[in-house]
N, C-alpha and C. Protein backbone atom coordinates (compact mmCIF):
# COMPACT_ATOMS: atom_id res chain seq x y z
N UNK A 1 -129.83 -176.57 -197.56
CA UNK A 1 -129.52 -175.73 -198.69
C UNK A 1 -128.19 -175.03 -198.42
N UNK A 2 -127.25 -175.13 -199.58
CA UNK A 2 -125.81 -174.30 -199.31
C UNK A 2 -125.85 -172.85 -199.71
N UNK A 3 -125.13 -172.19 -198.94
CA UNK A 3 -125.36 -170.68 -199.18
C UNK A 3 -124.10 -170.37 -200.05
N UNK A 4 -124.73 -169.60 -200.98
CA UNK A 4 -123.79 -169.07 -202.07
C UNK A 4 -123.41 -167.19 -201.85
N UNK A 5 -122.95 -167.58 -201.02
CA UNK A 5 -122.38 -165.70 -200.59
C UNK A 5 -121.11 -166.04 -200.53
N UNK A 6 -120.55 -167.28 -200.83
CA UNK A 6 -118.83 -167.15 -200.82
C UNK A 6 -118.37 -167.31 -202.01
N UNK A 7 -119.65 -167.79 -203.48
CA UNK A 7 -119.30 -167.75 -204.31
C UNK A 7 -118.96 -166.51 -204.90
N UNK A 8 -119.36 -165.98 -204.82
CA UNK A 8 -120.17 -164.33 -205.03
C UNK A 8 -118.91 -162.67 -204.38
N UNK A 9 -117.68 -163.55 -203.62
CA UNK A 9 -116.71 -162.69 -202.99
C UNK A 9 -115.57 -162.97 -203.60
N UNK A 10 -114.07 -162.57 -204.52
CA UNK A 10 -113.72 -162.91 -204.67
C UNK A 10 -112.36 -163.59 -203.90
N UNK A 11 -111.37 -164.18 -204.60
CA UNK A 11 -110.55 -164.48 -203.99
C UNK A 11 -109.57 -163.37 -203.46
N UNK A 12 -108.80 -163.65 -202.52
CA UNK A 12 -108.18 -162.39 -201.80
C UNK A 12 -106.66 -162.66 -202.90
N UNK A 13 -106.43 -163.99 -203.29
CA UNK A 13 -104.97 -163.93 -204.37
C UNK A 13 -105.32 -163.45 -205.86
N UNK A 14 -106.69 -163.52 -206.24
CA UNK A 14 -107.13 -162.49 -207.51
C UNK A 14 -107.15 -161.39 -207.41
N UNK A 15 -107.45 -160.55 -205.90
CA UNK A 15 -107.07 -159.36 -206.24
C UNK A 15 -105.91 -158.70 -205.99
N UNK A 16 -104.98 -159.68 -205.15
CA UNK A 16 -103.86 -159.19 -205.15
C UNK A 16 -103.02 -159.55 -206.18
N UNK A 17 -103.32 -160.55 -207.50
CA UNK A 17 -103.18 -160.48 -208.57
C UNK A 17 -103.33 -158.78 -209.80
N UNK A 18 -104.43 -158.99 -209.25
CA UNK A 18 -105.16 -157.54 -209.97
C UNK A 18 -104.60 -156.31 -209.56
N UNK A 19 -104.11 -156.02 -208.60
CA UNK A 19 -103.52 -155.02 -208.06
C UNK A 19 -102.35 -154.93 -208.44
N UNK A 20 -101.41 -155.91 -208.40
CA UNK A 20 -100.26 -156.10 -209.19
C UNK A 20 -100.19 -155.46 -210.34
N UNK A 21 -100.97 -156.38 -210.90
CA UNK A 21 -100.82 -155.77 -212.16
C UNK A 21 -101.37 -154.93 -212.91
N UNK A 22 -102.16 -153.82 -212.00
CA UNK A 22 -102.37 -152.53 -212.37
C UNK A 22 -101.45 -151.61 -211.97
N UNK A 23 -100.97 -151.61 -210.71
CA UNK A 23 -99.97 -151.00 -210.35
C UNK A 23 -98.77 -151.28 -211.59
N UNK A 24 -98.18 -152.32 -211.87
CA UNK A 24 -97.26 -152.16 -212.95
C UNK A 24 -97.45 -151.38 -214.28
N UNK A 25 -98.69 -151.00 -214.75
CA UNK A 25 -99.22 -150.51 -215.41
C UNK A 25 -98.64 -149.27 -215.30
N UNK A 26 -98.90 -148.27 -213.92
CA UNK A 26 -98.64 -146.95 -213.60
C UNK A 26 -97.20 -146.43 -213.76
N UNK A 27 -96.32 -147.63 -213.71
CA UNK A 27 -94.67 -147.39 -213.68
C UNK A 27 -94.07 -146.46 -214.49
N UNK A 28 -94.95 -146.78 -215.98
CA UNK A 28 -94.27 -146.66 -217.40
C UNK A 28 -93.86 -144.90 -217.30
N UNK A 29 -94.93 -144.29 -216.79
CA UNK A 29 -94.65 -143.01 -217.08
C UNK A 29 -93.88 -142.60 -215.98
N UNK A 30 -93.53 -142.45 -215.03
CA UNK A 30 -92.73 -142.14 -214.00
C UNK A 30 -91.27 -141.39 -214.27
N UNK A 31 -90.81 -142.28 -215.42
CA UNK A 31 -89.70 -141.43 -215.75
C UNK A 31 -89.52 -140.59 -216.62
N UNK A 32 -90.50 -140.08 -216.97
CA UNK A 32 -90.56 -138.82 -218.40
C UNK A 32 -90.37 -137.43 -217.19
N UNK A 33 -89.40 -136.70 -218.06
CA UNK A 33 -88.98 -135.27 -217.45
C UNK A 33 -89.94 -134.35 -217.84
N UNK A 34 -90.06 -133.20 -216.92
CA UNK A 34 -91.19 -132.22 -217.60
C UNK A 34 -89.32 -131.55 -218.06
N UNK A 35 -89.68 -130.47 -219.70
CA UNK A 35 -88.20 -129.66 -220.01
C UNK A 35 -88.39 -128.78 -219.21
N UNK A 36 -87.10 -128.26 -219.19
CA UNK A 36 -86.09 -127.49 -218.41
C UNK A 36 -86.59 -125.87 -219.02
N UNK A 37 -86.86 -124.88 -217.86
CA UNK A 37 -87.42 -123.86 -219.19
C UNK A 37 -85.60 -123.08 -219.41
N UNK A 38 -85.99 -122.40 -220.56
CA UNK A 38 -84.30 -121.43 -220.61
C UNK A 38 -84.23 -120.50 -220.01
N UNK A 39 -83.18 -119.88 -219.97
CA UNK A 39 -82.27 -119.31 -219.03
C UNK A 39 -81.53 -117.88 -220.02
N UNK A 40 -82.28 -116.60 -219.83
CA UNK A 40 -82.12 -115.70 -220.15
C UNK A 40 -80.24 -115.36 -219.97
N UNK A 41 -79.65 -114.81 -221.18
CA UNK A 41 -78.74 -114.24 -220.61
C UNK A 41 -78.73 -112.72 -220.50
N UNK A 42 -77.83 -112.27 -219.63
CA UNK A 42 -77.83 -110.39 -219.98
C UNK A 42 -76.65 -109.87 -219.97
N UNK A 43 -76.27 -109.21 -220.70
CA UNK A 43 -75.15 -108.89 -220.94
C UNK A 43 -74.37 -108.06 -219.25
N UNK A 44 -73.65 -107.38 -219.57
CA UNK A 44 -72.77 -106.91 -217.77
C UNK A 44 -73.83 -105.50 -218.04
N UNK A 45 -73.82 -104.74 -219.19
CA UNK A 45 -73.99 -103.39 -219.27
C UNK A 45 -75.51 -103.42 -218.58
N UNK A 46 -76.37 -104.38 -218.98
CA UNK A 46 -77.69 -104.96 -218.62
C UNK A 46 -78.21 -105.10 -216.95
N UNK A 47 -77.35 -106.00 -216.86
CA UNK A 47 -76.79 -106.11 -215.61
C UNK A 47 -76.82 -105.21 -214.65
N UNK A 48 -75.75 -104.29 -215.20
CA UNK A 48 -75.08 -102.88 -214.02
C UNK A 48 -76.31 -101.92 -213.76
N UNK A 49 -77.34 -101.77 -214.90
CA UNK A 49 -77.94 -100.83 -215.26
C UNK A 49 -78.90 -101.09 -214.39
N UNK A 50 -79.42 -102.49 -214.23
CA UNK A 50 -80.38 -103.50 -213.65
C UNK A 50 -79.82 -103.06 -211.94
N UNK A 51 -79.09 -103.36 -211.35
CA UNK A 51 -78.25 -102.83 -210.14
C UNK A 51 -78.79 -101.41 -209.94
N UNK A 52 -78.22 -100.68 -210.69
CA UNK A 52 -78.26 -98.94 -211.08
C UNK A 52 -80.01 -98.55 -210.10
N UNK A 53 -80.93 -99.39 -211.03
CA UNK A 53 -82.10 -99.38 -211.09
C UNK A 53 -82.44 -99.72 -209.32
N UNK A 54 -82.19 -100.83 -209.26
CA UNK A 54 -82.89 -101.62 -208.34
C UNK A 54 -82.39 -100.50 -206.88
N UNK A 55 -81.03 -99.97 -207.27
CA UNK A 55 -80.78 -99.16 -206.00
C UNK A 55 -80.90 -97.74 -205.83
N UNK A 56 -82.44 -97.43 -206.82
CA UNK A 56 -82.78 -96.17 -206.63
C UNK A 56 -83.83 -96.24 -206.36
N UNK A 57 -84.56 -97.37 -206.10
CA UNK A 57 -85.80 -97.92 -205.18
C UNK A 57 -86.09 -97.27 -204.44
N UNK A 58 -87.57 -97.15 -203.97
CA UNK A 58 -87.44 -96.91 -202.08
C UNK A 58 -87.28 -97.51 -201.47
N UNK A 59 -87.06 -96.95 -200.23
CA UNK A 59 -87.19 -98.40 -199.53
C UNK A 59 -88.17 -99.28 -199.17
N UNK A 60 -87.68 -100.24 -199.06
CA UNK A 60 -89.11 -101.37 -198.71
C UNK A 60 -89.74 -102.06 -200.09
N UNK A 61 -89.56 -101.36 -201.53
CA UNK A 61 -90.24 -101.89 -202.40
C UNK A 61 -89.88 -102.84 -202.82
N UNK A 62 -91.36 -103.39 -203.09
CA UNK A 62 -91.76 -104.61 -203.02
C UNK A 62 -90.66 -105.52 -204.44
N UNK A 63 -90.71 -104.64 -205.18
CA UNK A 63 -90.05 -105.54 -206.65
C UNK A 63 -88.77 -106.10 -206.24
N UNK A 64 -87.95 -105.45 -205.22
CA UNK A 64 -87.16 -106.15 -204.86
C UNK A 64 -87.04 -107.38 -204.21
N UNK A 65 -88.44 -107.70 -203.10
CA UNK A 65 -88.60 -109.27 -203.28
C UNK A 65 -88.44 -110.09 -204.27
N UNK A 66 -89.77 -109.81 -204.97
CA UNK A 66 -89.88 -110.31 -206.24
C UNK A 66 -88.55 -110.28 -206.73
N UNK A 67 -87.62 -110.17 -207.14
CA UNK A 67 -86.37 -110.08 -208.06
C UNK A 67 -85.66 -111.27 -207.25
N UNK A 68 -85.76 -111.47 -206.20
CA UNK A 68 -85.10 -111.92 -205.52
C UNK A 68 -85.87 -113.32 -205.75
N UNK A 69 -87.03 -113.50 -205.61
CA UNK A 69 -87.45 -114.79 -206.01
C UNK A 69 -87.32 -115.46 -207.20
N UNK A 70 -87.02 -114.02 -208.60
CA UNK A 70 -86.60 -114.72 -209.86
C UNK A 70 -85.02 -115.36 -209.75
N UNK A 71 -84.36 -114.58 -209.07
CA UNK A 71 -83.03 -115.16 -209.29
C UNK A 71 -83.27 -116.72 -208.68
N UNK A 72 -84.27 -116.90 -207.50
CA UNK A 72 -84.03 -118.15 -207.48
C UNK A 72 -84.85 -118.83 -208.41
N UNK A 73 -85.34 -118.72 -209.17
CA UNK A 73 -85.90 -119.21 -210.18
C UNK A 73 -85.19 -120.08 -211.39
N UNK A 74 -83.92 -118.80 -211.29
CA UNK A 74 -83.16 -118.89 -212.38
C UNK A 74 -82.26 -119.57 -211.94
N UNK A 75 -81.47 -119.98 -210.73
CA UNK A 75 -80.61 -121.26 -209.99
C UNK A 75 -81.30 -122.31 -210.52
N UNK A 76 -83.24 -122.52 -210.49
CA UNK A 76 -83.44 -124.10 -210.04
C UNK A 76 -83.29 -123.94 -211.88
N UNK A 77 -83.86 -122.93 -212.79
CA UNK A 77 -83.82 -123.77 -214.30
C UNK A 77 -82.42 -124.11 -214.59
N UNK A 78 -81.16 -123.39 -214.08
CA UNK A 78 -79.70 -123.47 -214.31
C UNK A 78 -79.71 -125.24 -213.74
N UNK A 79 -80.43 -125.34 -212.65
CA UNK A 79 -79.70 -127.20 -212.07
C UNK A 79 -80.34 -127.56 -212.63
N UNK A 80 -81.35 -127.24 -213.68
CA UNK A 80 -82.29 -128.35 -214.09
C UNK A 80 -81.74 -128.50 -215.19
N UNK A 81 -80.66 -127.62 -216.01
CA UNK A 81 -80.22 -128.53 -217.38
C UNK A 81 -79.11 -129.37 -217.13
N UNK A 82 -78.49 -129.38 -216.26
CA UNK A 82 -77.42 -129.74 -216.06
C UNK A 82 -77.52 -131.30 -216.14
């Protein structure tokens, strides 16, 4: 009697068929951009006042991290329209 357990496995070039061409499948979206968010402007007076502010702080406070992490915030949305 012949044993049918090799019918039953597939071929190793069907699934590297199959793999193929699911993977090509995944490509399509790859190049869609997430948008760019905008980029506040502020005038100088805004600005100075913003300065004014930030250097009557105490010391050590914390918002001044934070500020410091928006500006880099505002570099990566600036390279991102470009």
């Amino acid at each position: 009697m012949l044993s049918t357990a090799r019918c039953s496995t597939p071929l190793p070039a069907a699934l590297l068929i199959a793999m193929l061409w699911l993977s090509a499948c995944a490509m399509g979206g790859s190049e869609t951009r997430a948008p760019c968010p905008r980029v506040v402007d502020y005038t100088a007076a805004e600005q100075a006042r913003a300065g004014d502010e930030v250097e009557a702080l105490p010391e050590g406070a914390v918002i001044v991290r934070m500020l410091s992490d928006y500006a880099v915030l505002r570099d990566q949305a600036r390279a991102c329209q470009l």
